[in-house]
N, C-alpha and C. Protein backbone atom coordinates (compact mmCIF):
# COMPACT_ATOMS: atom_id res chain seq x y z
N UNK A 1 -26.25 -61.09 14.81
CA UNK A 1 -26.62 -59.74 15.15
C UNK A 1 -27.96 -59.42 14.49
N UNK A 2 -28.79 -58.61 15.16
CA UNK A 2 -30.07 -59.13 14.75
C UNK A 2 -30.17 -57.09 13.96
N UNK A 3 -31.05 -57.70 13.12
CA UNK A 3 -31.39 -56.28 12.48
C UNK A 3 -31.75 -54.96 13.25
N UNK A 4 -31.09 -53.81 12.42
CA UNK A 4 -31.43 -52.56 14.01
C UNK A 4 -32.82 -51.97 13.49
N UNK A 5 -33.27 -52.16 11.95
CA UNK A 5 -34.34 -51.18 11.66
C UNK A 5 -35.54 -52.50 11.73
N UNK A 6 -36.63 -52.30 11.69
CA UNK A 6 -37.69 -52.72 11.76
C UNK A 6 -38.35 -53.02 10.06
N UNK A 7 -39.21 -54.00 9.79
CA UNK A 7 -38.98 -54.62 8.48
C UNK A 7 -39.40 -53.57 7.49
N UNK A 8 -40.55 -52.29 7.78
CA UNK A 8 -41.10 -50.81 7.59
C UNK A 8 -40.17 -50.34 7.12
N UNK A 9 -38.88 -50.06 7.98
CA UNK A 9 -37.95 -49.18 7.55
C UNK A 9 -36.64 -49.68 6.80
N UNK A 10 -36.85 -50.93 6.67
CA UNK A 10 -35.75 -51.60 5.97
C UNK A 10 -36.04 -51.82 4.45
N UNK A 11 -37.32 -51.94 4.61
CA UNK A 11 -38.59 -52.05 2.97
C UNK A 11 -38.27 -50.71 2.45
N UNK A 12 -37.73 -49.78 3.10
CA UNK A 12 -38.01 -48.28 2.85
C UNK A 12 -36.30 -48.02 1.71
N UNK A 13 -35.71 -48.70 2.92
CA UNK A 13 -34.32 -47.97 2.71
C UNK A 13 -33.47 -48.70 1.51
N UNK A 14 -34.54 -50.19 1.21
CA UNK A 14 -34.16 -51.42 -0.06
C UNK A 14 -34.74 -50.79 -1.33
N UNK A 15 -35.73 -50.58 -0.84
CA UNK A 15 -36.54 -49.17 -1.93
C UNK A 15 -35.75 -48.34 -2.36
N UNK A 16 -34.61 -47.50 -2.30
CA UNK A 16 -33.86 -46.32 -2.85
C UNK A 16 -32.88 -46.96 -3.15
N UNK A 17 -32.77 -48.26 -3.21
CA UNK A 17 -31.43 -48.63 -4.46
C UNK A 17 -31.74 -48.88 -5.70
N UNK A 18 -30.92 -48.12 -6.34
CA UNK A 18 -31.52 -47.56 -8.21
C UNK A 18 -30.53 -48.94 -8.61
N UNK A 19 -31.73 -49.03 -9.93
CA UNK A 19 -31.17 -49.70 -10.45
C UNK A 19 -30.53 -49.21 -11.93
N UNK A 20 -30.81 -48.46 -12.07
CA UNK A 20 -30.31 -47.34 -13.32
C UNK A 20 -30.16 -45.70 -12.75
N UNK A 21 -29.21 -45.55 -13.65
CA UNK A 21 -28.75 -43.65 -13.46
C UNK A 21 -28.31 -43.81 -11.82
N UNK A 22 -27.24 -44.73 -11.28
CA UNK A 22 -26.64 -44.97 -10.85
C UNK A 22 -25.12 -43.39 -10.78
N UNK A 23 -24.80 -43.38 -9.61
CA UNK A 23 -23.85 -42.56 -9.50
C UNK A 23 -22.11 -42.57 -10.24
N UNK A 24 -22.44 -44.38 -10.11
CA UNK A 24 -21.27 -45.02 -10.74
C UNK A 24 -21.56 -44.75 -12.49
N UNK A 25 -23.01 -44.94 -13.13
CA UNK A 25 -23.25 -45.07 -13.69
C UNK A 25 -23.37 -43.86 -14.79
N UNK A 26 -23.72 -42.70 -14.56
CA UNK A 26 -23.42 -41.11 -14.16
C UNK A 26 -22.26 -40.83 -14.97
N UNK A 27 -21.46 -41.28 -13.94
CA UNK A 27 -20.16 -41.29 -14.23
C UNK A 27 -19.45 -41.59 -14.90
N UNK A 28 -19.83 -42.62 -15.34
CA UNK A 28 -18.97 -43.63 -16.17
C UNK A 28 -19.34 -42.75 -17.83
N UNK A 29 -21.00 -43.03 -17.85
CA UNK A 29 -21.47 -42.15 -19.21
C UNK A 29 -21.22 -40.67 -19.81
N UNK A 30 -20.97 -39.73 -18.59
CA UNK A 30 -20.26 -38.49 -18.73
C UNK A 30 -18.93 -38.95 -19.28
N UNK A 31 -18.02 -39.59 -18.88
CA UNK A 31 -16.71 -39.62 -19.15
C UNK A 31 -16.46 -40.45 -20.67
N UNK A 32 -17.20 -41.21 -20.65
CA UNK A 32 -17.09 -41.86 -22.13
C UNK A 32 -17.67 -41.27 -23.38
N UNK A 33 -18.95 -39.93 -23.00
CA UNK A 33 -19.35 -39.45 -23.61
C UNK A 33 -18.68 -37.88 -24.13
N UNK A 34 -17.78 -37.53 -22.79
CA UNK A 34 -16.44 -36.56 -23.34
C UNK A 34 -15.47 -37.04 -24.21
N UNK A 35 -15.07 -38.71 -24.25
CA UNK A 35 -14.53 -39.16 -25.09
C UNK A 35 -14.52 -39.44 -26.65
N UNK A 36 -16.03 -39.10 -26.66
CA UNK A 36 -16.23 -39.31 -28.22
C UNK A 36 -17.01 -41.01 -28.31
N UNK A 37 -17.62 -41.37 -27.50
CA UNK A 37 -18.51 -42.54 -27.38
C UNK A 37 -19.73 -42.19 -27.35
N UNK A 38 -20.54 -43.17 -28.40
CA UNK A 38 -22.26 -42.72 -28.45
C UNK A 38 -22.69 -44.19 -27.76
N UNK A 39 -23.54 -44.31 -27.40
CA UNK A 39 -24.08 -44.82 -26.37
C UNK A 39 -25.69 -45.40 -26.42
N UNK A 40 -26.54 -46.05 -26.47
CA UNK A 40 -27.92 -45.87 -26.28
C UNK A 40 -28.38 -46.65 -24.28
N UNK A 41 -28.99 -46.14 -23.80
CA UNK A 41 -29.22 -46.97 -22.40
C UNK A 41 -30.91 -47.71 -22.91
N UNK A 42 -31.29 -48.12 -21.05
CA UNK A 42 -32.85 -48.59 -21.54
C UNK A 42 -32.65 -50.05 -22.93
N UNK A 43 -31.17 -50.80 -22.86
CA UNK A 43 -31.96 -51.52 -23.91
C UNK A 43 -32.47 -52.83 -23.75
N UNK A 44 -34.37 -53.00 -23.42
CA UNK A 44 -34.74 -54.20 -23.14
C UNK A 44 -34.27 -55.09 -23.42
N UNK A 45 -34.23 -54.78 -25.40
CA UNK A 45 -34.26 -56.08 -26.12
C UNK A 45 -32.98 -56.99 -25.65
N UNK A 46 -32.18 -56.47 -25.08
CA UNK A 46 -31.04 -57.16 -25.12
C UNK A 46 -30.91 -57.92 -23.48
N UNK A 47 -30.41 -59.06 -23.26
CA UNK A 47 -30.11 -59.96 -22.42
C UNK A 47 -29.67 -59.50 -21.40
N UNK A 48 -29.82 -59.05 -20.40
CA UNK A 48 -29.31 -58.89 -18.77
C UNK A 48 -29.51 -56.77 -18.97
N UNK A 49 -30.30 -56.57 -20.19
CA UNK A 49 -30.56 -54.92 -19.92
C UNK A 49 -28.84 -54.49 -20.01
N UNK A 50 -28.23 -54.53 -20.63
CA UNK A 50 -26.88 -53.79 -20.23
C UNK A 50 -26.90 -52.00 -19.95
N UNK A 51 -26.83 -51.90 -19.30
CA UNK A 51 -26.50 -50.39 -18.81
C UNK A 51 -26.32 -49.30 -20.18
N UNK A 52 -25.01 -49.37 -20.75
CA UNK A 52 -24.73 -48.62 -21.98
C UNK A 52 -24.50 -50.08 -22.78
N UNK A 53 -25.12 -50.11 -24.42
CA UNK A 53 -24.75 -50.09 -25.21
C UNK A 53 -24.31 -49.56 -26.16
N UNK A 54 -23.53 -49.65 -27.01
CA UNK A 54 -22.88 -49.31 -28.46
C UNK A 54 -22.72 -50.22 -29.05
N UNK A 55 -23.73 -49.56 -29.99
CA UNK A 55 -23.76 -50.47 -31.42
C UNK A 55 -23.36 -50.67 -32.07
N UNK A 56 -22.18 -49.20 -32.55
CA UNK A 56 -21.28 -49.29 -33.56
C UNK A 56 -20.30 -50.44 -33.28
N UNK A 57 -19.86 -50.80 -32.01
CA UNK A 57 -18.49 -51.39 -31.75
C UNK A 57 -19.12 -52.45 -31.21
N UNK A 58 -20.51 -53.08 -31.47
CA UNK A 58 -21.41 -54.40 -30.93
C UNK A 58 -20.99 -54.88 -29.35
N UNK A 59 -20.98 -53.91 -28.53
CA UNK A 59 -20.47 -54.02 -27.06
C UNK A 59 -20.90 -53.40 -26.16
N UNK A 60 -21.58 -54.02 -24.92
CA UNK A 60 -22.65 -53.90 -24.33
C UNK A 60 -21.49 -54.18 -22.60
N UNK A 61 -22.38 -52.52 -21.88
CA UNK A 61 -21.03 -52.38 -20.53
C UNK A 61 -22.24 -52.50 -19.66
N UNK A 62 -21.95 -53.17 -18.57
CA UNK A 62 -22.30 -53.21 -17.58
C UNK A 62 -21.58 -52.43 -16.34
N UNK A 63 -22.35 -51.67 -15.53
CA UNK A 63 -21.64 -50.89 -14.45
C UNK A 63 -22.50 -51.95 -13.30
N UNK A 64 -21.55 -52.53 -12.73
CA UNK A 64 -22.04 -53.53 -11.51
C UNK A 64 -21.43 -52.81 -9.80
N UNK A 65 -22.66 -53.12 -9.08
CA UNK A 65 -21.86 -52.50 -7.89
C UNK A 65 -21.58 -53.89 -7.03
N UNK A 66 -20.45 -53.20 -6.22
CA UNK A 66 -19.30 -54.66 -5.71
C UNK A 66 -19.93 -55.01 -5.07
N UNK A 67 -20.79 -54.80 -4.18
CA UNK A 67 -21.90 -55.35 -3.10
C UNK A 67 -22.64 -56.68 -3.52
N UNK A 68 -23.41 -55.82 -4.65
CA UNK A 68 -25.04 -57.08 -5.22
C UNK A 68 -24.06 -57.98 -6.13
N UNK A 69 -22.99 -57.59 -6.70
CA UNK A 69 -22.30 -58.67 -7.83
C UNK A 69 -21.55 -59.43 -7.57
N UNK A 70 -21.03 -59.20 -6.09
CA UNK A 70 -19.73 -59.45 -5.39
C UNK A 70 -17.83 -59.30 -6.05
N UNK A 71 -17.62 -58.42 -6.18
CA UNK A 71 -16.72 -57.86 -6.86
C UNK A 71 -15.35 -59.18 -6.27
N UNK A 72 -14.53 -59.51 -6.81
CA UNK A 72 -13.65 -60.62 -5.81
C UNK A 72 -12.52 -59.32 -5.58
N UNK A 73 -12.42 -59.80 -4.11
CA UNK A 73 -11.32 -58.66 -3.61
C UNK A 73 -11.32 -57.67 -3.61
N UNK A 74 -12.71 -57.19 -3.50
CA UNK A 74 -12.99 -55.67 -3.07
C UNK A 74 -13.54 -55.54 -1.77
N UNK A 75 -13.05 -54.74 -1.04
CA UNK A 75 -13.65 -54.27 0.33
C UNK A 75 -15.26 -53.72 0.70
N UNK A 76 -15.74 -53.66 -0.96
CA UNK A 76 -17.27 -53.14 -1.03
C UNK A 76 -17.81 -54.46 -0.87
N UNK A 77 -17.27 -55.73 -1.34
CA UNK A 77 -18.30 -56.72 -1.79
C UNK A 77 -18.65 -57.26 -0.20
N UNK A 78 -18.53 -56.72 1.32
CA UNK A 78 -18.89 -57.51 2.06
C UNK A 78 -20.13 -58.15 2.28
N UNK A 79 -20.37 -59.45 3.33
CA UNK A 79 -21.03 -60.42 3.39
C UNK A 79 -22.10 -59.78 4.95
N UNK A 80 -23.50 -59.33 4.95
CA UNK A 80 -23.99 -58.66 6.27
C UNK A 80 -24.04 -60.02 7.01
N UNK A 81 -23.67 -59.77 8.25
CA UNK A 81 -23.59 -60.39 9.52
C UNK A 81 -25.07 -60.81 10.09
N UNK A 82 -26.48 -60.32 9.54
CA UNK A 82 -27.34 -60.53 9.92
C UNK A 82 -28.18 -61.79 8.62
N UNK A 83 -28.65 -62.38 9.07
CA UNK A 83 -29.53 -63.09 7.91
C UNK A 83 -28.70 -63.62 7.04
N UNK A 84 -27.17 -64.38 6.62
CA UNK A 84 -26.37 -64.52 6.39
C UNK A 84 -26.73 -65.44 4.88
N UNK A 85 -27.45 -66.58 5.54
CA UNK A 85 -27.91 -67.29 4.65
C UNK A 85 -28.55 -67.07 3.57
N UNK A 86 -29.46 -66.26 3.92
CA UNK A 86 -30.33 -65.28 2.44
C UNK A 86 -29.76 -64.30 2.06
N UNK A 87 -28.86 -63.51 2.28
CA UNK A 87 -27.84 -62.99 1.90
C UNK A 87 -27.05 -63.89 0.53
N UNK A 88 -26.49 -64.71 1.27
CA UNK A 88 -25.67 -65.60 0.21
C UNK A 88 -26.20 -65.73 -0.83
N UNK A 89 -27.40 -66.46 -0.93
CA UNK A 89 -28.41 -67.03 -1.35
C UNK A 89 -28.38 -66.13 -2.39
N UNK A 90 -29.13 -64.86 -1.95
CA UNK A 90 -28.92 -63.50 -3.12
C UNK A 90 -28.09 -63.87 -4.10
N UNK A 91 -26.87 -63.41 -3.39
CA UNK A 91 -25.52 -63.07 -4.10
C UNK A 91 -25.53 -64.32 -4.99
N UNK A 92 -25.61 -65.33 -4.98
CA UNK A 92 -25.37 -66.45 -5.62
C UNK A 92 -25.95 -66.34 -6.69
N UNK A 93 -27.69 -65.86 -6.97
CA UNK A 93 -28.44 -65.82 -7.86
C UNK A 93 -27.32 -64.88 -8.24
N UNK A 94 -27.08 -63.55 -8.01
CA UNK A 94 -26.73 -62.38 -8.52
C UNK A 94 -25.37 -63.10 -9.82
N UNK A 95 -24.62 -63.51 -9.22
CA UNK A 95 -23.24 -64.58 -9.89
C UNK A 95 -23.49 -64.82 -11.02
N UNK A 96 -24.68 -66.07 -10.73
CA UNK A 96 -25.11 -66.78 -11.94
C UNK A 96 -25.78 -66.44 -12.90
N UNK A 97 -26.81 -65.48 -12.64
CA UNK A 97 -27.30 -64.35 -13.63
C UNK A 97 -26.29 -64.00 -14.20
N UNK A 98 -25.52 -63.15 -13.89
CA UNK A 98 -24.71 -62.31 -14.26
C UNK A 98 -23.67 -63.30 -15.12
N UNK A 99 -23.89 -64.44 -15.00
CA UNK A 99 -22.69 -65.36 -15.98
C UNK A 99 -23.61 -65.99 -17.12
N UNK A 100 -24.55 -66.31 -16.83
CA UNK A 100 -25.63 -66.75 -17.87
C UNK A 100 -26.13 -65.73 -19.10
N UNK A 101 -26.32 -64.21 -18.48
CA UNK A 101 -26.30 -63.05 -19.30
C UNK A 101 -25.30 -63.09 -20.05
N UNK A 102 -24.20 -62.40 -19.96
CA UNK A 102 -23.06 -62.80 -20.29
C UNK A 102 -22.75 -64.02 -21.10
N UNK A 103 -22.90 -64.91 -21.30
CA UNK A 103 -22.86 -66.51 -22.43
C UNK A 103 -23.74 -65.90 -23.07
N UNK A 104 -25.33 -65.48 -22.94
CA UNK A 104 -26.03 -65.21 -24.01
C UNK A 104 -25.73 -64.22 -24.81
N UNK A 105 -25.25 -63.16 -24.51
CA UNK A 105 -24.59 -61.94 -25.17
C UNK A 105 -23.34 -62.59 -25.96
N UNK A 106 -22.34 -63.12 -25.43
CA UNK A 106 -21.80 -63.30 -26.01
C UNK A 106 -21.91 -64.62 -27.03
N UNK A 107 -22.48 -65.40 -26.93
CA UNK A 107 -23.49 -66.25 -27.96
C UNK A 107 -24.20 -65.18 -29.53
N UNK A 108 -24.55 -64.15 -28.76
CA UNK A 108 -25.33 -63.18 -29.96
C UNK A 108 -24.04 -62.52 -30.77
N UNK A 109 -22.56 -62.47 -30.16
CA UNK A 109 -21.70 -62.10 -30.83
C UNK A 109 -21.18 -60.83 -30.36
N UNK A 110 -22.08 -59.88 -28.95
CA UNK A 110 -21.20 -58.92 -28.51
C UNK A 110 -19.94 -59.39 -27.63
N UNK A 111 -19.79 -58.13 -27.51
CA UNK A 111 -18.56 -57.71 -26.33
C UNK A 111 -19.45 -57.46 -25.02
N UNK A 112 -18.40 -58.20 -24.23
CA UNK A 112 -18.93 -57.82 -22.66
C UNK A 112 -17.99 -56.64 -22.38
N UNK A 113 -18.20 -55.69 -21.49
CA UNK A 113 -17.75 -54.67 -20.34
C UNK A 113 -17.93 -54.73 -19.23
N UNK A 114 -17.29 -55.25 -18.49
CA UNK A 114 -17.75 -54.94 -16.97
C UNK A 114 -17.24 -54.15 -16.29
N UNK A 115 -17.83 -52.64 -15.58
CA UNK A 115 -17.38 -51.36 -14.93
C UNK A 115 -17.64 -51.89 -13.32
N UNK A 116 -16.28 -52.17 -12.60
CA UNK A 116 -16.96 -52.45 -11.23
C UNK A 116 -17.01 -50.67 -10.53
N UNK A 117 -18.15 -50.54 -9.44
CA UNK A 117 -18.39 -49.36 -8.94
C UNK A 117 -16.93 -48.60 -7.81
N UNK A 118 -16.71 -49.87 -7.61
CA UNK A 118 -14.82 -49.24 -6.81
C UNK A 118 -14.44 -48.54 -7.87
N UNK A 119 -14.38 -48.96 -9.36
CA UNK A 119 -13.42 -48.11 -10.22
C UNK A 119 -14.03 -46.63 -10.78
N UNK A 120 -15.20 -46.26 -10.29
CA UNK A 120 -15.95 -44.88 -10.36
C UNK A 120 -16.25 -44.21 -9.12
N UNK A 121 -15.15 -44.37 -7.94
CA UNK A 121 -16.04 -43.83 -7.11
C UNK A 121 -15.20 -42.55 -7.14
N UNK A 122 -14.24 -42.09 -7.82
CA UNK A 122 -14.01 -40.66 -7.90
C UNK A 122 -13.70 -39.89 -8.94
N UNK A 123 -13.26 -38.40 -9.14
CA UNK A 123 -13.44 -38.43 -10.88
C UNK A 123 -12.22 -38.72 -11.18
N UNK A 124 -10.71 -38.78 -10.55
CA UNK A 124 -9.61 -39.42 -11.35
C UNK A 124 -9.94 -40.91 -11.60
N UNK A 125 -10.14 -41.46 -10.87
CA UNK A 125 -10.62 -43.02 -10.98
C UNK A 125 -11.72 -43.13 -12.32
N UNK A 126 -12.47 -42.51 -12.31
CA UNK A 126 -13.83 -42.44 -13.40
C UNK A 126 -13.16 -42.09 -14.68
N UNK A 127 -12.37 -41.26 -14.83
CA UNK A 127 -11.66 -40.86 -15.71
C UNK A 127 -10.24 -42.05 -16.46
N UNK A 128 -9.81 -42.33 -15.87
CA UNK A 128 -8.72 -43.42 -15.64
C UNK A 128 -9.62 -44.43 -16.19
N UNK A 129 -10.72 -44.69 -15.70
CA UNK A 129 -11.70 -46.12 -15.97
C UNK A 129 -12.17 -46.11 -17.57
N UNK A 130 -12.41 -44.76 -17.46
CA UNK A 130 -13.44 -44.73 -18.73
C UNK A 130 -12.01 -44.93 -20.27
N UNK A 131 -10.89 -43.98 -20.15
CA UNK A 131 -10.20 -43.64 -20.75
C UNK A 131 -9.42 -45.59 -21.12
N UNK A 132 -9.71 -46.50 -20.42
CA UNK A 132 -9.29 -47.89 -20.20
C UNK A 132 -9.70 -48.37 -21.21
N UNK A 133 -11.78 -48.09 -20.43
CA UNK A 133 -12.71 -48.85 -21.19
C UNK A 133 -13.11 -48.25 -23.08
N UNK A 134 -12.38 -46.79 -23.31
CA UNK A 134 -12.50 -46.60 -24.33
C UNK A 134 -11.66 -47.10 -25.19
N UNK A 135 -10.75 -47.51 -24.95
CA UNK A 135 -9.13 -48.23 -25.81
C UNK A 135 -9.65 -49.82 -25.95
N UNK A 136 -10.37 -49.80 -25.03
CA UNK A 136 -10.85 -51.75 -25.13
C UNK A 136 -11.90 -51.95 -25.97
N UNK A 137 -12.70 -50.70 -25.72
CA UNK A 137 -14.06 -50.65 -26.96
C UNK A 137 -13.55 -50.65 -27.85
N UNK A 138 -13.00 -49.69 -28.57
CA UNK A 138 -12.28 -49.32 -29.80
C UNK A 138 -11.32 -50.20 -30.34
N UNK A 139 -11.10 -51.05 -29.66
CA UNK A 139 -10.02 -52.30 -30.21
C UNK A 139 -8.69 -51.55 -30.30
N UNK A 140 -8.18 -50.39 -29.27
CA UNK A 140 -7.00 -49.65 -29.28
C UNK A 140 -5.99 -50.51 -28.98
N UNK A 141 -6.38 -50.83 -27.39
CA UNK A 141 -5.15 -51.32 -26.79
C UNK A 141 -6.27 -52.45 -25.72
N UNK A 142 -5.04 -53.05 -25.12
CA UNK A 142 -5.51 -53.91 -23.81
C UNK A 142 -6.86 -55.62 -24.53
N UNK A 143 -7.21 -56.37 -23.57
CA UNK A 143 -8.00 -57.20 -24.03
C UNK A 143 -8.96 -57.34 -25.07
N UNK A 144 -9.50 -57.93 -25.57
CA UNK A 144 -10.48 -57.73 -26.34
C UNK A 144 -12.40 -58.04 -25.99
N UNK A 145 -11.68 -58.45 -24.72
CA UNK A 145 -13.07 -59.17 -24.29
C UNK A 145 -13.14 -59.46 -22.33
N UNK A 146 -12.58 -57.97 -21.91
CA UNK A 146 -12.29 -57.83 -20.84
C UNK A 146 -13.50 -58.26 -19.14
N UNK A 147 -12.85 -58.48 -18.16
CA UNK A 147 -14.09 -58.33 -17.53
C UNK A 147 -14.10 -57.66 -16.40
């Protein structure tokens, strides 16, 4: 199936996907920040940019959307029908990044987080997510090194 927009308007519409201050992302930081979580964003120095860090609890969250990361078994992560091959291709880099980051972080001795965007797309869900990811930060309850 061949593309419906023209390469102008497709350059346009690849253009307005944020890569920070994300809706998922929004979200996630309001709710953890009602919780009593401090937070810093923006942090270069660190390996794959993690979204939120916290320093106190040396654990660094990533909010990934199911699309570009490919979430397994989510209905977001589909595969476009057009250009299939470079598509993949993407996603594949996207994988392996995202696993190579990840070894290096955790090589430096943090904690990984991974927030998939299915689990923020509403505020019980966001709420539910965050209230998860704060018991896992905190060494409350649940894994220690979740993904």
């Amino acid at each position: 199936m061949p593309d419906f927009l023209t390469p102008k308007q497709r350059s346009e519409r690849m253009s307005r996907i944020r890569s920070r201050d994300t809706k998922p992302e929004l979200a996630l930081r309001r709710e953890l920040h009602r919780l009593g979580l401090r937070y810093t964003l923006g942090n270069k120095w660190l390996p794959g940019k993690p979204d939120l860090v916290l320093p106190r609890h040396k654990a660094a969250v990533f909010v990934h959307g199911c699309f570009w990361h490919r979430h397994p078994g989510c209905n977001i992560a589909t595969t476009p029908k057009s250009n299939t091959p470079y598509w993949q291709e993407k996603f594949d880099r996207n994988v392996s990044r995202d696993a190579r980051v990840r070894a290096e972080l955790e090589g430096q001795g943090w904690r990984i987080f991974t927030v998939w965007e299915c689990e923020l797309q509403s505020g019980t869900r966001s709420r539910r997510t965050a209230h998860r990811l704060a018991k896992e930060i905190r060494g409350e309850d649940g894994p220690s090194n979740p993904t």
